[in-house]
N, C-alpha and C. Protein backbone atom coordinates (compact mmCIF):
# COMPACT_ATOMS: atom_id res chain seq x y z
N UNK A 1 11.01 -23.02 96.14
CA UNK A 1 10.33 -21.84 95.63
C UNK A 1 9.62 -22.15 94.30
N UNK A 2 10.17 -22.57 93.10
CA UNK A 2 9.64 -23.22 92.17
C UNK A 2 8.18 -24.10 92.25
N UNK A 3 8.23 -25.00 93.28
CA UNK A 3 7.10 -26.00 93.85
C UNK A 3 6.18 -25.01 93.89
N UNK A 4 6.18 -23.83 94.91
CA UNK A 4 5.29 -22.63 95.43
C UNK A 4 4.48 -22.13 93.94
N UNK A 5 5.87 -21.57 93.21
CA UNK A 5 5.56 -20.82 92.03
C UNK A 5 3.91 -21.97 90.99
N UNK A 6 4.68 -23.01 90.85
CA UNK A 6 3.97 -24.02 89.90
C UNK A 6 2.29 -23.75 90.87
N UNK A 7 2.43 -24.33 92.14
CA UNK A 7 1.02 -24.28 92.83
C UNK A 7 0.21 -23.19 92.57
N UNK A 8 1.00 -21.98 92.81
CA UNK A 8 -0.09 -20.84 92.69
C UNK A 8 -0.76 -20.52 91.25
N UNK A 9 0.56 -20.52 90.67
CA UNK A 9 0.13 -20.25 88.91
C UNK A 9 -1.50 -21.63 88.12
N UNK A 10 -1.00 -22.51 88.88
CA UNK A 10 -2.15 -23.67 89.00
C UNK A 10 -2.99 -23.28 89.10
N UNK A 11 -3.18 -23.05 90.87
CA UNK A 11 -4.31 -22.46 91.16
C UNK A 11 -4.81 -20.97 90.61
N UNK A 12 -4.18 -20.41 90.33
CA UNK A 12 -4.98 -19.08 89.42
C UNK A 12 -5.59 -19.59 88.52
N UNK A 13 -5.06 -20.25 87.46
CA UNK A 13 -5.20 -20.60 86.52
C UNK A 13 -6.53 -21.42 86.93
N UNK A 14 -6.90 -22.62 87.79
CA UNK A 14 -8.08 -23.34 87.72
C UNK A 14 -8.88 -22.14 88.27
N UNK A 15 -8.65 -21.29 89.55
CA UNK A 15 -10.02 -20.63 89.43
C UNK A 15 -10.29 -19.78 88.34
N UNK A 16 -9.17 -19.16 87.64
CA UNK A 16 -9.86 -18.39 86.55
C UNK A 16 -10.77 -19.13 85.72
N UNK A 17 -10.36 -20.52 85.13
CA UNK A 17 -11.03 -21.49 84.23
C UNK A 17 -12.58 -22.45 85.09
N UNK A 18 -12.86 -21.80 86.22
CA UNK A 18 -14.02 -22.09 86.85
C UNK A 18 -14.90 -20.68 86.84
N UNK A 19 -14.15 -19.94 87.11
CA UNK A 19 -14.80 -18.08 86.76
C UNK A 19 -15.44 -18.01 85.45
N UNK A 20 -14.92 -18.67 84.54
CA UNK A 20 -15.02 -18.49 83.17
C UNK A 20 -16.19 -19.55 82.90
N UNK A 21 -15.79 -20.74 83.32
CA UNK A 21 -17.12 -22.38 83.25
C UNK A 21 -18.41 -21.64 84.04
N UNK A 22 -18.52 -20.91 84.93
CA UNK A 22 -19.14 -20.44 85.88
C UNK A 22 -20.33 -19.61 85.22
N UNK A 23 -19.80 -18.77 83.89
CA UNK A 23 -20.48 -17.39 83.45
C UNK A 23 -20.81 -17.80 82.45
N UNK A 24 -20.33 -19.29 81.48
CA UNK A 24 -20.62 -19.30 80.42
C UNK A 24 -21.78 -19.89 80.70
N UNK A 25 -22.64 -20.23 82.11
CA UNK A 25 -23.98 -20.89 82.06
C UNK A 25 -24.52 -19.87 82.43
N UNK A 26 -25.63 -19.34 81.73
CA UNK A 26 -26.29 -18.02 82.33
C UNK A 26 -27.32 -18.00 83.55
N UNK A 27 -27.91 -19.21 83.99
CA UNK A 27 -28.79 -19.56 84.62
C UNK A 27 -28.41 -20.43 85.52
N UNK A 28 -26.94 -21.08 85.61
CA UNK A 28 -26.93 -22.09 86.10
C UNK A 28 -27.12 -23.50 85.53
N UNK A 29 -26.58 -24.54 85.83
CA UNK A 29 -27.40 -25.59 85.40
C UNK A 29 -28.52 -26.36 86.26
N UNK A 30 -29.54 -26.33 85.56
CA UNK A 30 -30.75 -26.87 86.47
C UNK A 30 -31.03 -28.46 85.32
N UNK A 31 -31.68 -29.29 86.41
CA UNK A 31 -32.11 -30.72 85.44
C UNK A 31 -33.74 -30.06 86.41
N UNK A 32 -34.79 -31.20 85.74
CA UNK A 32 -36.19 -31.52 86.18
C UNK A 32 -36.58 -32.64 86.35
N UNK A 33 -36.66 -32.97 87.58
CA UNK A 33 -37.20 -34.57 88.16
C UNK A 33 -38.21 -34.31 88.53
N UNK A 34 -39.25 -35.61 88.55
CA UNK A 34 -38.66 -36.06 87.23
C UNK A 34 -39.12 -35.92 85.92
N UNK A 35 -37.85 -36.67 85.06
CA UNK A 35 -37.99 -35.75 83.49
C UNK A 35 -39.56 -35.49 83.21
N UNK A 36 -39.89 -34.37 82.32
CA UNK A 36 -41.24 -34.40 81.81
C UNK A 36 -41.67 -35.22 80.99
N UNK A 37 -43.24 -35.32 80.88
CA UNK A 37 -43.35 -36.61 80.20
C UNK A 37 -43.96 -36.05 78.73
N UNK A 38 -43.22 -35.33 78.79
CA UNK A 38 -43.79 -34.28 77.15
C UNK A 38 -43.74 -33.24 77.16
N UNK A 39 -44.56 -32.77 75.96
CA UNK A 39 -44.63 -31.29 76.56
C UNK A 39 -45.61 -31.09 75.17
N UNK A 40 -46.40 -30.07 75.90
CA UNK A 40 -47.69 -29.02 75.43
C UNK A 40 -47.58 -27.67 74.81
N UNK A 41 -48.08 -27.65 73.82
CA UNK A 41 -47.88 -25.68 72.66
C UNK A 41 -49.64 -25.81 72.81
N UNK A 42 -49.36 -24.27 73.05
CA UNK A 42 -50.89 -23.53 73.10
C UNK A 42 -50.89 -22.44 71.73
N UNK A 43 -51.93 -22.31 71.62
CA UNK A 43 -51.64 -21.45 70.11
C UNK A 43 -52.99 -21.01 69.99
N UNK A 44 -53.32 -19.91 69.49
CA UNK A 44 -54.53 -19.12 69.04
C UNK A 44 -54.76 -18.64 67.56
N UNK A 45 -56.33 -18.58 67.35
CA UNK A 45 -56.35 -18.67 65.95
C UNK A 45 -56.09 -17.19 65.58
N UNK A 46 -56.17 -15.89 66.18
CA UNK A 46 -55.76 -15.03 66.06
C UNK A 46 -55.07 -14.00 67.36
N UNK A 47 -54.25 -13.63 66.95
CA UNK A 47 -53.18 -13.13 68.45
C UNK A 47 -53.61 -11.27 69.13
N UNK A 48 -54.60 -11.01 67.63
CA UNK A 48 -55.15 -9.57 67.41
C UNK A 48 -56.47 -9.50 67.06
N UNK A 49 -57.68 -10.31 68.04
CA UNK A 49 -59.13 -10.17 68.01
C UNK A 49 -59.45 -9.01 68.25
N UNK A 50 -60.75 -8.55 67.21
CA UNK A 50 -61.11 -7.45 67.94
C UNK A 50 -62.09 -7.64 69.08
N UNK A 51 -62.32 -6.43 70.08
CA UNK A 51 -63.03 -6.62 71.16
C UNK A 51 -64.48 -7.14 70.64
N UNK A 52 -65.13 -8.03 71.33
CA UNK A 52 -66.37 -8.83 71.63
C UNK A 52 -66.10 -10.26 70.75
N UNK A 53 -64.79 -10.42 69.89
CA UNK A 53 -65.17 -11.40 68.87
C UNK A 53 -64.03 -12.87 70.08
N UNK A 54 -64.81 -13.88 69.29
CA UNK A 54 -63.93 -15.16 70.15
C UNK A 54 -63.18 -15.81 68.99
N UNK A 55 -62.00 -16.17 69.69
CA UNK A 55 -61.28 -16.53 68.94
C UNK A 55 -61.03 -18.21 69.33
N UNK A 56 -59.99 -19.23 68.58
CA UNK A 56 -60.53 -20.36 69.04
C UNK A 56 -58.91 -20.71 69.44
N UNK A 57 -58.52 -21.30 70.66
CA UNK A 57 -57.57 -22.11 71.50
C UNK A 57 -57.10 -23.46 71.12
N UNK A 58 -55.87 -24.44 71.10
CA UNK A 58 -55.94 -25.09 70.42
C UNK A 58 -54.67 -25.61 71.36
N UNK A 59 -54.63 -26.51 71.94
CA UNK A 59 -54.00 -27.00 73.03
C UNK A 59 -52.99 -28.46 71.73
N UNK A 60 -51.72 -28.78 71.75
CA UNK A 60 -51.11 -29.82 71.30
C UNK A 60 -50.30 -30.45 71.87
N UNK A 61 -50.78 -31.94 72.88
CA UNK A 61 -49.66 -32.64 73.36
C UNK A 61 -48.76 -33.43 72.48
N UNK A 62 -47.38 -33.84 73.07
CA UNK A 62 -46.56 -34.57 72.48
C UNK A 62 -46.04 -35.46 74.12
N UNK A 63 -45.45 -36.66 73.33
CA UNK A 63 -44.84 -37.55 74.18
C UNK A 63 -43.47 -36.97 74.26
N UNK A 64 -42.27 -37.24 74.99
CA UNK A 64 -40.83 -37.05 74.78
C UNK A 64 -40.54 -37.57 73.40
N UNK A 65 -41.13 -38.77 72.94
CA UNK A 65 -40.48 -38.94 71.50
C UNK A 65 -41.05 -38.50 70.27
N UNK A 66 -41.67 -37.77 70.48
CA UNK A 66 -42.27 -36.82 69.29
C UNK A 66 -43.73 -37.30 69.01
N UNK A 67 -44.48 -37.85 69.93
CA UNK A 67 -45.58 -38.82 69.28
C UNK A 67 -46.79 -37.72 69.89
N UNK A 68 -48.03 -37.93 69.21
CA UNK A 68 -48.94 -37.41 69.41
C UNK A 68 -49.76 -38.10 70.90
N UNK A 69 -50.12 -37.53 71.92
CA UNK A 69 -50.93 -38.04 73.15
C UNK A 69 -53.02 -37.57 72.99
N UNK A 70 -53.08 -38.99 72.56
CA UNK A 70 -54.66 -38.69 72.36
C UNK A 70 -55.46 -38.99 74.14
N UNK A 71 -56.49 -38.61 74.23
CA UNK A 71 -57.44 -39.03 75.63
C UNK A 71 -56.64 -37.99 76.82
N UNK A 72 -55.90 -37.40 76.48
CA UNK A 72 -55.54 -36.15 77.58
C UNK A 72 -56.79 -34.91 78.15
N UNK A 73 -56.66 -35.09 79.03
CA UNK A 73 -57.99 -33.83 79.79
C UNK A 73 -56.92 -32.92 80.08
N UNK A 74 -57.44 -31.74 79.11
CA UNK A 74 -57.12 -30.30 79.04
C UNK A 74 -58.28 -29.31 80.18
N UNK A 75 -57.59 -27.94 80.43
CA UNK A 75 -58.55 -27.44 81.32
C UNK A 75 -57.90 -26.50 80.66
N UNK A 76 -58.51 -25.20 80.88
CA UNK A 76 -58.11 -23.17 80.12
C UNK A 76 -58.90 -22.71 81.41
N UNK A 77 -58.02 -21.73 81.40
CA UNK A 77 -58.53 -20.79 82.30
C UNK A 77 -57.78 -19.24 82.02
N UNK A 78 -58.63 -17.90 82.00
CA UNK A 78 -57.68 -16.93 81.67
C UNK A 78 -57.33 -16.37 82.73
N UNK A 79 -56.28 -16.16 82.47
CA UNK A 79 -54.67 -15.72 83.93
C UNK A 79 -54.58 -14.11 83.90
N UNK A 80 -55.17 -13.15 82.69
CA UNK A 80 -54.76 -11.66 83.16
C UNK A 80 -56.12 -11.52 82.20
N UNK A 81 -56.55 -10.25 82.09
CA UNK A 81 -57.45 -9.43 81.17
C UNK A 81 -57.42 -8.21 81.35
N UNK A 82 -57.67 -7.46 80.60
CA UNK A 82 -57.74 -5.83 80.80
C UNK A 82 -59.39 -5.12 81.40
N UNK A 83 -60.10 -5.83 80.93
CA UNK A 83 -61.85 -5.76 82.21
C UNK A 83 -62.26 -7.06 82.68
N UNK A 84 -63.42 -7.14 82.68
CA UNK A 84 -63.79 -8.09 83.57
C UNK A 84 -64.57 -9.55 82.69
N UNK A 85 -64.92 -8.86 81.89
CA UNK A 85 -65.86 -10.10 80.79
C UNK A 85 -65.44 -11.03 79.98
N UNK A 86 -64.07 -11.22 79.77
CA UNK A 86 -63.32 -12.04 78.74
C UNK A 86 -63.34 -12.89 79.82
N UNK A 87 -63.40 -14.39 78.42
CA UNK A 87 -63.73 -15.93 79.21
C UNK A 87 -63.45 -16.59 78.50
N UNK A 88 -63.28 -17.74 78.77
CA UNK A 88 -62.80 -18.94 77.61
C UNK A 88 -63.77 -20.30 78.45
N UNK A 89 -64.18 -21.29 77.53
CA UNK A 89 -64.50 -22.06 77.59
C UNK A 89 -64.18 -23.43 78.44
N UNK A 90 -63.95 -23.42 79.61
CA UNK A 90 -62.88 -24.21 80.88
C UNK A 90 -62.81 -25.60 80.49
N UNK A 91 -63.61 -26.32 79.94
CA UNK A 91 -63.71 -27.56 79.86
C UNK A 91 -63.76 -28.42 80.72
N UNK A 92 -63.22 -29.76 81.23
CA UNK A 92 -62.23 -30.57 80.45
C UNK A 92 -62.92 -30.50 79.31
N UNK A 93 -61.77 -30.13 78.14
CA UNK A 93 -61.60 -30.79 76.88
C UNK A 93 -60.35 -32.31 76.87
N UNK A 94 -60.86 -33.33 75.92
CA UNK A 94 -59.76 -34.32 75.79
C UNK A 94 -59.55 -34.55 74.35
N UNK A 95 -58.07 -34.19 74.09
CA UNK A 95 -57.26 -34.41 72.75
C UNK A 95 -57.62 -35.66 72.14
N UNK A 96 -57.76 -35.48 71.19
CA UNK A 96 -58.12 -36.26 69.76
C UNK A 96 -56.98 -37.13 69.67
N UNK A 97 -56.87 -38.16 68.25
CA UNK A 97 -56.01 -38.95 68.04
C UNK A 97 -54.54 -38.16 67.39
N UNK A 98 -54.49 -36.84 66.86
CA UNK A 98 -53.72 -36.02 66.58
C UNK A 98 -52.86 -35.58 68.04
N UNK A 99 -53.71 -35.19 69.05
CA UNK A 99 -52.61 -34.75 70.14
C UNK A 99 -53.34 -33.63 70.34
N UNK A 100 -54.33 -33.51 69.84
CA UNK A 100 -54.85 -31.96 69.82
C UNK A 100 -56.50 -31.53 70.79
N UNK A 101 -56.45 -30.61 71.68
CA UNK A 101 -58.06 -30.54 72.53
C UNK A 101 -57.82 -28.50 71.81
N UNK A 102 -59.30 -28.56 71.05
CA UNK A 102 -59.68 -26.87 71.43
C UNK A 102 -60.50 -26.26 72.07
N UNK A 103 -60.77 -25.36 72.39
CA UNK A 103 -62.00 -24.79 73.14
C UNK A 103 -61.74 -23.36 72.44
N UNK A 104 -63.12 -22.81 72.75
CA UNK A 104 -62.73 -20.81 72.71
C UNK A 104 -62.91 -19.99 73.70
N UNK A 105 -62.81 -19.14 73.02
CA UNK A 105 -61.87 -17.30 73.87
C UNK A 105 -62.40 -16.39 73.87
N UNK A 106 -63.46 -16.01 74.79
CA UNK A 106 -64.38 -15.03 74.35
C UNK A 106 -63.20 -13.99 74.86
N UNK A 107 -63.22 -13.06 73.96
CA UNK A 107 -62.44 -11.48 74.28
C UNK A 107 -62.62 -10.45 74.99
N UNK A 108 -64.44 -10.68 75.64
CA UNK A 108 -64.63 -9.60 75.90
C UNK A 108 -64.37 -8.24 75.23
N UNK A 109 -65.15 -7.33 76.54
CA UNK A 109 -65.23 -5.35 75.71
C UNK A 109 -63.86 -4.64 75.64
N UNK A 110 -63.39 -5.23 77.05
CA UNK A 110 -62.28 -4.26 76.97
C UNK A 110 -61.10 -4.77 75.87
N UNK A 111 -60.33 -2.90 75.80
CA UNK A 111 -58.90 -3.77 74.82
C UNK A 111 -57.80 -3.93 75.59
N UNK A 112 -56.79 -4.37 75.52
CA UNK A 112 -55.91 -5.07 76.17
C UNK A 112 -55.65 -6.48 76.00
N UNK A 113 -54.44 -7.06 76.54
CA UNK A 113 -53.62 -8.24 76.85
C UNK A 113 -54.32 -9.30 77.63
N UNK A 114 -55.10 -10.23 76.84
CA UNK A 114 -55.77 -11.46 77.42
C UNK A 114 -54.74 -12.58 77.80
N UNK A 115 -54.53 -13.00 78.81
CA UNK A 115 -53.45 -14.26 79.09
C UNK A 115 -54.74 -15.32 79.45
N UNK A 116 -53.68 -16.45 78.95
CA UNK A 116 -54.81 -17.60 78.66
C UNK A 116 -53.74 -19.00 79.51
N UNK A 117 -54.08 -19.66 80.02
CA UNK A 117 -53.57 -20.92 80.42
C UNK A 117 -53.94 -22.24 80.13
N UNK A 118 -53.32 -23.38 79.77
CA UNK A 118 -54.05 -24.84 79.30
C UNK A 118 -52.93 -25.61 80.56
N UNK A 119 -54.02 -26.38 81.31
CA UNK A 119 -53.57 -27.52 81.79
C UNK A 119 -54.05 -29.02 81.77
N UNK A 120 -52.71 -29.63 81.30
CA UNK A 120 -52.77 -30.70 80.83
C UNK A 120 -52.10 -31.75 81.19
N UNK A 121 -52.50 -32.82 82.47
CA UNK A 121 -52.59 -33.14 83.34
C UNK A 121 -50.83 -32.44 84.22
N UNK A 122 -50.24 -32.45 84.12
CA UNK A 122 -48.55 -32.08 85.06
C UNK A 122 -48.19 -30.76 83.84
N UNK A 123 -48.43 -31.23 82.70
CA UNK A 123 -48.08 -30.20 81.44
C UNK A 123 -48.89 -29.05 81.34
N UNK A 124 -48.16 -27.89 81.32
CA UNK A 124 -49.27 -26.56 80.87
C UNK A 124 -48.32 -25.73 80.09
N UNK A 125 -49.12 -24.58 79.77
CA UNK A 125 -49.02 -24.09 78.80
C UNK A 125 -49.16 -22.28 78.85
N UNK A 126 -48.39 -21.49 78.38
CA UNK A 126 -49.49 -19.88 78.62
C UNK A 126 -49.40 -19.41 77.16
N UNK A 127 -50.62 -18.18 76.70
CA UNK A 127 -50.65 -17.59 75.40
C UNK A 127 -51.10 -16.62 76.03
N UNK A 128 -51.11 -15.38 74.80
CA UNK A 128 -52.20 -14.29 75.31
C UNK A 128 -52.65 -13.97 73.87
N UNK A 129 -53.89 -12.82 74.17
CA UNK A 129 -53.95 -12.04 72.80
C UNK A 129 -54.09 -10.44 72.93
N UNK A 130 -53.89 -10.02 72.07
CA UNK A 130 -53.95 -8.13 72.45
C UNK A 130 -55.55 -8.24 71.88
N UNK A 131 -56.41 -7.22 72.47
CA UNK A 131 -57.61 -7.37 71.93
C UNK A 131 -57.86 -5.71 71.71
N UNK A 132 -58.92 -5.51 70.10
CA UNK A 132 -59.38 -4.29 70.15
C UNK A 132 -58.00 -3.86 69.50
N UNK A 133 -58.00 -1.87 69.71
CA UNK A 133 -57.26 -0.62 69.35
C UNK A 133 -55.29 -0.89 69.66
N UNK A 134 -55.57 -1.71 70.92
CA UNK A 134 -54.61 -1.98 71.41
C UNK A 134 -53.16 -2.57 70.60
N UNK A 135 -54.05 -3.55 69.75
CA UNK A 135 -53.16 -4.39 69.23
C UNK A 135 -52.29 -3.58 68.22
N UNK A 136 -52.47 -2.32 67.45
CA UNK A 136 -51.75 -1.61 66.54
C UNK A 136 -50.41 -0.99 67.97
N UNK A 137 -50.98 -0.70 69.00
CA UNK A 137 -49.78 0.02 69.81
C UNK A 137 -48.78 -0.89 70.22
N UNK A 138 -49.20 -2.31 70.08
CA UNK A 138 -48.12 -3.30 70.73
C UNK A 138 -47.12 -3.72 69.38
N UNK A 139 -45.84 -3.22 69.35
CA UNK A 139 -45.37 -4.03 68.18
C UNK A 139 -43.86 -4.38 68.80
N UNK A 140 -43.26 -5.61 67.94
CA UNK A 140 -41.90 -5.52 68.01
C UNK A 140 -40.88 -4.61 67.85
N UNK A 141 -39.91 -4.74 68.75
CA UNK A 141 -38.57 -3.97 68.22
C UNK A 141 -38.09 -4.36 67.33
N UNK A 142 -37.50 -3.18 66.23
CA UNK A 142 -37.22 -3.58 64.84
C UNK A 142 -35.77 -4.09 65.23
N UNK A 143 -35.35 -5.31 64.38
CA UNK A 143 -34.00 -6.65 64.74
C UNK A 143 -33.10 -5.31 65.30
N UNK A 144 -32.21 -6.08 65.96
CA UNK A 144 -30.80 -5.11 66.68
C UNK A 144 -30.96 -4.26 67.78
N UNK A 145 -32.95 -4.11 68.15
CA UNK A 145 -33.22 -3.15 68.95
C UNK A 145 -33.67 -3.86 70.36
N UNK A 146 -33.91 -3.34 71.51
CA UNK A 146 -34.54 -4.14 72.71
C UNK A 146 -33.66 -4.35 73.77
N UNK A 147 -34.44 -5.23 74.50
CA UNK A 147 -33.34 -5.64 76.07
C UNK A 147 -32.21 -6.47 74.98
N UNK A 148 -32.73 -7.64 74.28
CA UNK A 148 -31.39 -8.45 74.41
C UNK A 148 -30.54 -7.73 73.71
N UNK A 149 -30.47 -7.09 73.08
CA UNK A 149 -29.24 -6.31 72.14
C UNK A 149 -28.72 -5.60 73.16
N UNK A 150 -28.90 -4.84 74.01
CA UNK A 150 -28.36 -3.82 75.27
C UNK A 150 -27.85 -4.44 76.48
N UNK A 151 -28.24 -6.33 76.36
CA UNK A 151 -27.63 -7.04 77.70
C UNK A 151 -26.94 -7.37 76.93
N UNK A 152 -26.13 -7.91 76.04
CA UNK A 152 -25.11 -8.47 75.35
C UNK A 152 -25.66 -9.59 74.71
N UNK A 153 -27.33 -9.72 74.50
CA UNK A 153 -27.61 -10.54 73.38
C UNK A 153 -27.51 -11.85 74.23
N UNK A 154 -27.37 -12.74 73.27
CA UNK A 154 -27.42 -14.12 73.48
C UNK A 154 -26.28 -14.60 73.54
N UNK A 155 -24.60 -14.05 73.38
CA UNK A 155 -24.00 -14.76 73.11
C UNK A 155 -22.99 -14.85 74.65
N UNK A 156 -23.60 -14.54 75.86
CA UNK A 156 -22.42 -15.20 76.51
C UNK A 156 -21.52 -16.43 76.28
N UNK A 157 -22.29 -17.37 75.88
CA UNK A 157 -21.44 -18.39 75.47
C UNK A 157 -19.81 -17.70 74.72
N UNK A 158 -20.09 -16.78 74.32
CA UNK A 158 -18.95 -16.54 73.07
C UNK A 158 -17.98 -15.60 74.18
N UNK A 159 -18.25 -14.95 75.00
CA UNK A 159 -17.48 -14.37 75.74
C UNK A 159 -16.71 -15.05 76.55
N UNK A 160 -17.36 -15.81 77.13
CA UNK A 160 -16.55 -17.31 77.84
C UNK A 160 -15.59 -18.14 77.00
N UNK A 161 -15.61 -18.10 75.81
CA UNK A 161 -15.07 -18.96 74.90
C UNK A 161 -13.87 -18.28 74.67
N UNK A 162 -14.08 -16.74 74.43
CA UNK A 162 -12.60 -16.06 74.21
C UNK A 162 -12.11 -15.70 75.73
N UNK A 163 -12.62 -15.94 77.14
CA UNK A 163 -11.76 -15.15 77.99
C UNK A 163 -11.03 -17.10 77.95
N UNK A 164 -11.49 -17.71 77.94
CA UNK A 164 -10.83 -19.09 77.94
C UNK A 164 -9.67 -19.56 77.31
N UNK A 165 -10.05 -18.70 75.63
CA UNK A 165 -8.82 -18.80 74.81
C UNK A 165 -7.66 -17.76 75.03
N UNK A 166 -7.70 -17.00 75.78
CA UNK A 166 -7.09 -15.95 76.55
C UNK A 166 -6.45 -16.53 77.40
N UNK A 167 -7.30 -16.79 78.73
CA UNK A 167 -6.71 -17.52 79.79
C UNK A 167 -5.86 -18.90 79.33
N UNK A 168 -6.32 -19.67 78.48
CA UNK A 168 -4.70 -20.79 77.88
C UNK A 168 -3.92 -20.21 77.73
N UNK A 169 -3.68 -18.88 76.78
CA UNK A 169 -2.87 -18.12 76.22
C UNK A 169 -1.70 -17.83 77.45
N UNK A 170 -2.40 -17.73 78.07
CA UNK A 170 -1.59 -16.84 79.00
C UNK A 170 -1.08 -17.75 80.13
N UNK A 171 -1.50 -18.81 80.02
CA UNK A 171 -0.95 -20.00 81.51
C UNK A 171 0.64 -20.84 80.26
N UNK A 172 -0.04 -20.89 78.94
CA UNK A 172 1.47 -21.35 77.89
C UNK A 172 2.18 -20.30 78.12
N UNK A 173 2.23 -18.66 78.17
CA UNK A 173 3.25 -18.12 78.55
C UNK A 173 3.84 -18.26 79.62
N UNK A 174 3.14 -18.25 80.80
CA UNK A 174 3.75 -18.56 82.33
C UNK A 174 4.26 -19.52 82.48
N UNK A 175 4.09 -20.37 81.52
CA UNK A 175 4.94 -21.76 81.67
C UNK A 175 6.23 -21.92 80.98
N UNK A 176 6.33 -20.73 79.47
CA UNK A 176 7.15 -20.45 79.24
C UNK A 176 8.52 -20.01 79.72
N UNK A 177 7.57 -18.99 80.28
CA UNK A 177 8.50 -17.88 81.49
C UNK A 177 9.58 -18.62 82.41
N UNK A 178 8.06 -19.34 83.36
CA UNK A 178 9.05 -20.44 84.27
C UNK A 178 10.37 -21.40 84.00
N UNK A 179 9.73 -21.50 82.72
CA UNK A 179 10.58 -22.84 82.09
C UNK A 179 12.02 -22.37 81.85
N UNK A 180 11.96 -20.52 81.20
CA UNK A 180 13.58 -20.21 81.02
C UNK A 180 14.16 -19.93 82.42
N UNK A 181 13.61 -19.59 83.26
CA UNK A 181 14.06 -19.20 84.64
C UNK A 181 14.66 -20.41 84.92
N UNK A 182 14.21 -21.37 85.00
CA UNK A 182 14.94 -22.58 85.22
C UNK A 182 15.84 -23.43 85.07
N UNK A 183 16.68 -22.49 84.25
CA UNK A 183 17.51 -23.08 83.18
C UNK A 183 18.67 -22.93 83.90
């Protein structure tokens, strides 16, 4: 009976401590093959143009080891707009000895959320800009406010960490337990 007892308390105990390994990854663990061979920041010279004005795009490769990638062919293309006339300059553009290709952003009439894309050869990139009246209605939630504060934030990690220090807690008592029974 003892043998029985030890197995099960085991096994609770590992699936709880896989329940727990399980939640503290929020996404899962994913890898990318294969690895990337860098990676690309898109950035705009202003995030709040007003309507008709262009603003200028500014594409920055890096190697995995932090190094700048010059002779890269960049391409832009815009991915959403709020009318029909906003355009950006498609290129190929190819990055300089810095790491860097720009082109510009025409904004077009309408106001609204311009999404912008840079691709750079496997590497890309997305930005947008609010254009026009618009941009005063779009603002952040002031700190403490929003989705992540109302999903529990960022810290699953920390919830996993205490049901863990819990769950030890409680397999040293059961072992306790067992241990005087046995006597």
């Amino acid at each position: 009976m003892r043998g029985m007892w030890t197995w099960t308390r085991n096994g609770i105990v590992l699936a709880l401590a896989a329940l727990v390994a399980w939640t503290a990854i929020p996404n899962g663990a994913q890898a990318q093959y294969p690895p990337p061979t860098g990676s690309v920041t898109l950035s705009v010279s202003t995030v709040t143009p007003e309507v008709g004005q262009s603003v200028i795009l500014s594409v920055q490769i890096v190697d995995p080891t932090g190094s700048a990638v010059a002779g890269q062919s960049c391409t832009f293309a815009v991915t959403q707009q709020p009318g029909v006339d906003a355009y950006v300059a498609a290129g190929p553009v190819v990055t300089n000895a810095a790491g860097v290709a720009e082109t510009t952003l025409n904004v077009g009439s309408a106001q609204g959320v311009i999404g912008v894309e840079a691709q750079c050869g496997e590497l890309s990139a997305l930005t947008s800009v609010v254009a026009g009246a618009a941009a005063q209605a779009i603002s952040l939630p002031a700190t403490g406010e929003g989705s992540m504060a109302s999903s529990g934030g960022s810290s699953p990690w920390l919830a996993a960490l205490a049901a863990g220090v819990v769950l030890a807690l409680v397999a040293v008592g059961v072992r306790r337990v067992g241990s005087r029974r046995s006597r």
